[in-house]
Protein backbone atom coordinates (compact mmCIF):
# COMPACT_ATOMS: atom_id res chain seq x y z
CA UNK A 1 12.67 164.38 104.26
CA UNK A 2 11.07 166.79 101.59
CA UNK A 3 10.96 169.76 104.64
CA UNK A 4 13.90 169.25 105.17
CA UNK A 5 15.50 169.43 101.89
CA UNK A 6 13.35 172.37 101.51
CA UNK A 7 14.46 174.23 104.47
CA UNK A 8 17.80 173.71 102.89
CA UNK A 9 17.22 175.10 99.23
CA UNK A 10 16.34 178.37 101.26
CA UNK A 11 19.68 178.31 102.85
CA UNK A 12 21.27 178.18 99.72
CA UNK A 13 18.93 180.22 97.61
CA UNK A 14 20.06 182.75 100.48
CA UNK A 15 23.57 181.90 100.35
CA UNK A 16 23.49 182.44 96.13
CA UNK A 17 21.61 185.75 96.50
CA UNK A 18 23.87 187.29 98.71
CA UNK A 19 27.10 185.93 97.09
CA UNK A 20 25.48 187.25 94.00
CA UNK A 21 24.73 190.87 94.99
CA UNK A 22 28.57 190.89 96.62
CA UNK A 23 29.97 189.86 93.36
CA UNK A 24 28.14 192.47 91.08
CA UNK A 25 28.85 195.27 93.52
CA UNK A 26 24.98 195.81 94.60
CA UNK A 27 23.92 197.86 97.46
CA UNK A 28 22.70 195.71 100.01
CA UNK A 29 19.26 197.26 100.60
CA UNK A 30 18.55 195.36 97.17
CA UNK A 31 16.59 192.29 97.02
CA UNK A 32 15.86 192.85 100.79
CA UNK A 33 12.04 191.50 100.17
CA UNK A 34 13.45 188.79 98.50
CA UNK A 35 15.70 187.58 101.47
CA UNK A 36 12.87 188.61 103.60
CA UNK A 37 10.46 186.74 101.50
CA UNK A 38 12.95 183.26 101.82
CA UNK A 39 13.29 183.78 105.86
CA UNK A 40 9.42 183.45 106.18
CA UNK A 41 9.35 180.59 103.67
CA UNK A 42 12.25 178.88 105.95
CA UNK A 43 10.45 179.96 109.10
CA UNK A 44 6.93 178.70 107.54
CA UNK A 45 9.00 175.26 106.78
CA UNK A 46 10.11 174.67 110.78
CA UNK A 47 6.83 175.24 111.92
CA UNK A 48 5.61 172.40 109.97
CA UNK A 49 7.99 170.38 110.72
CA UNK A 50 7.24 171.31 114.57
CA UNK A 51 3.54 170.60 113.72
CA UNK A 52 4.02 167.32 111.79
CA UNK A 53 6.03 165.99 114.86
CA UNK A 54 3.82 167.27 117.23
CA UNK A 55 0.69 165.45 114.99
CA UNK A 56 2.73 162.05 115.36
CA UNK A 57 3.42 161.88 118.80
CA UNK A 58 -0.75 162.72 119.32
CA UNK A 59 -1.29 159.86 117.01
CA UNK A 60 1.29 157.78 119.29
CA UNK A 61 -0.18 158.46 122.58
CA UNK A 62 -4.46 157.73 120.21
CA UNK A 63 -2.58 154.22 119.24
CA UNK A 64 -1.42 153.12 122.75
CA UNK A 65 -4.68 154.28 124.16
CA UNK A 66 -6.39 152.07 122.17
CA UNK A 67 -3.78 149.16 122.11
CA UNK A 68 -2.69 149.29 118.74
CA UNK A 69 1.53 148.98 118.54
CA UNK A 70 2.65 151.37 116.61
CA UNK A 71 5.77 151.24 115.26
CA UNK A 72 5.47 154.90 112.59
CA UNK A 73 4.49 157.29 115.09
CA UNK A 74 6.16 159.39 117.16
CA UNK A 75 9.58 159.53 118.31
CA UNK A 76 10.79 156.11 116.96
CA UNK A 77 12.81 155.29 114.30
CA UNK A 78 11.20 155.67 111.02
CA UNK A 79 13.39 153.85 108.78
CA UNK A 80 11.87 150.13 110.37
CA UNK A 81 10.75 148.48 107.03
CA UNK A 82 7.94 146.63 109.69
CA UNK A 83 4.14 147.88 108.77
CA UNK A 84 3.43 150.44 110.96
CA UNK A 85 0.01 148.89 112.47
CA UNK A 86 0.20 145.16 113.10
CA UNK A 87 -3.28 144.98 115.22
């Protein structure tokens, strides 16, 4: 949830910079390290999120391999109010 809300305040922090730079009559080539700076944060912020979900489904496939039900891990939904390890 926090990556995603994240990856979102870049979006808008984008979204404010440009409208901002439109609206005071700035040439565009101005605060192009900043917008550049915010795409590799956003970037950055989707490879985690690959990697986090990626980490899960390894811990998935560790659980079933050793018989434990998982309920936390992986693809599943994550909003189940069960624990996630009941062996």
């Amino acid at each position: 949830m926090l990556q995603d809300r994240a990856f979102a305040v870049c979006g808008r922090l984008m979204a404010a910079l440009i409208d901002a730079r439109i609206e005071q009559n700035i040439a565009p080539i101005v605060g192009k390290s900043i917008r550049a700076g915010i795409s590799d944060v956003a970037v950055q912020i989707s490879g985690g999120q690959g990697a986090t979900a990626d980490v899960h489904r390894l811990l998935e496939a560790l659980a079933k391999a050793r018989g434990l039900d998982v309920r936390l891990y992986g693809d599943t939904d994550k909003q189940d109010p069960r624990p996630g390890f009941t062996a």
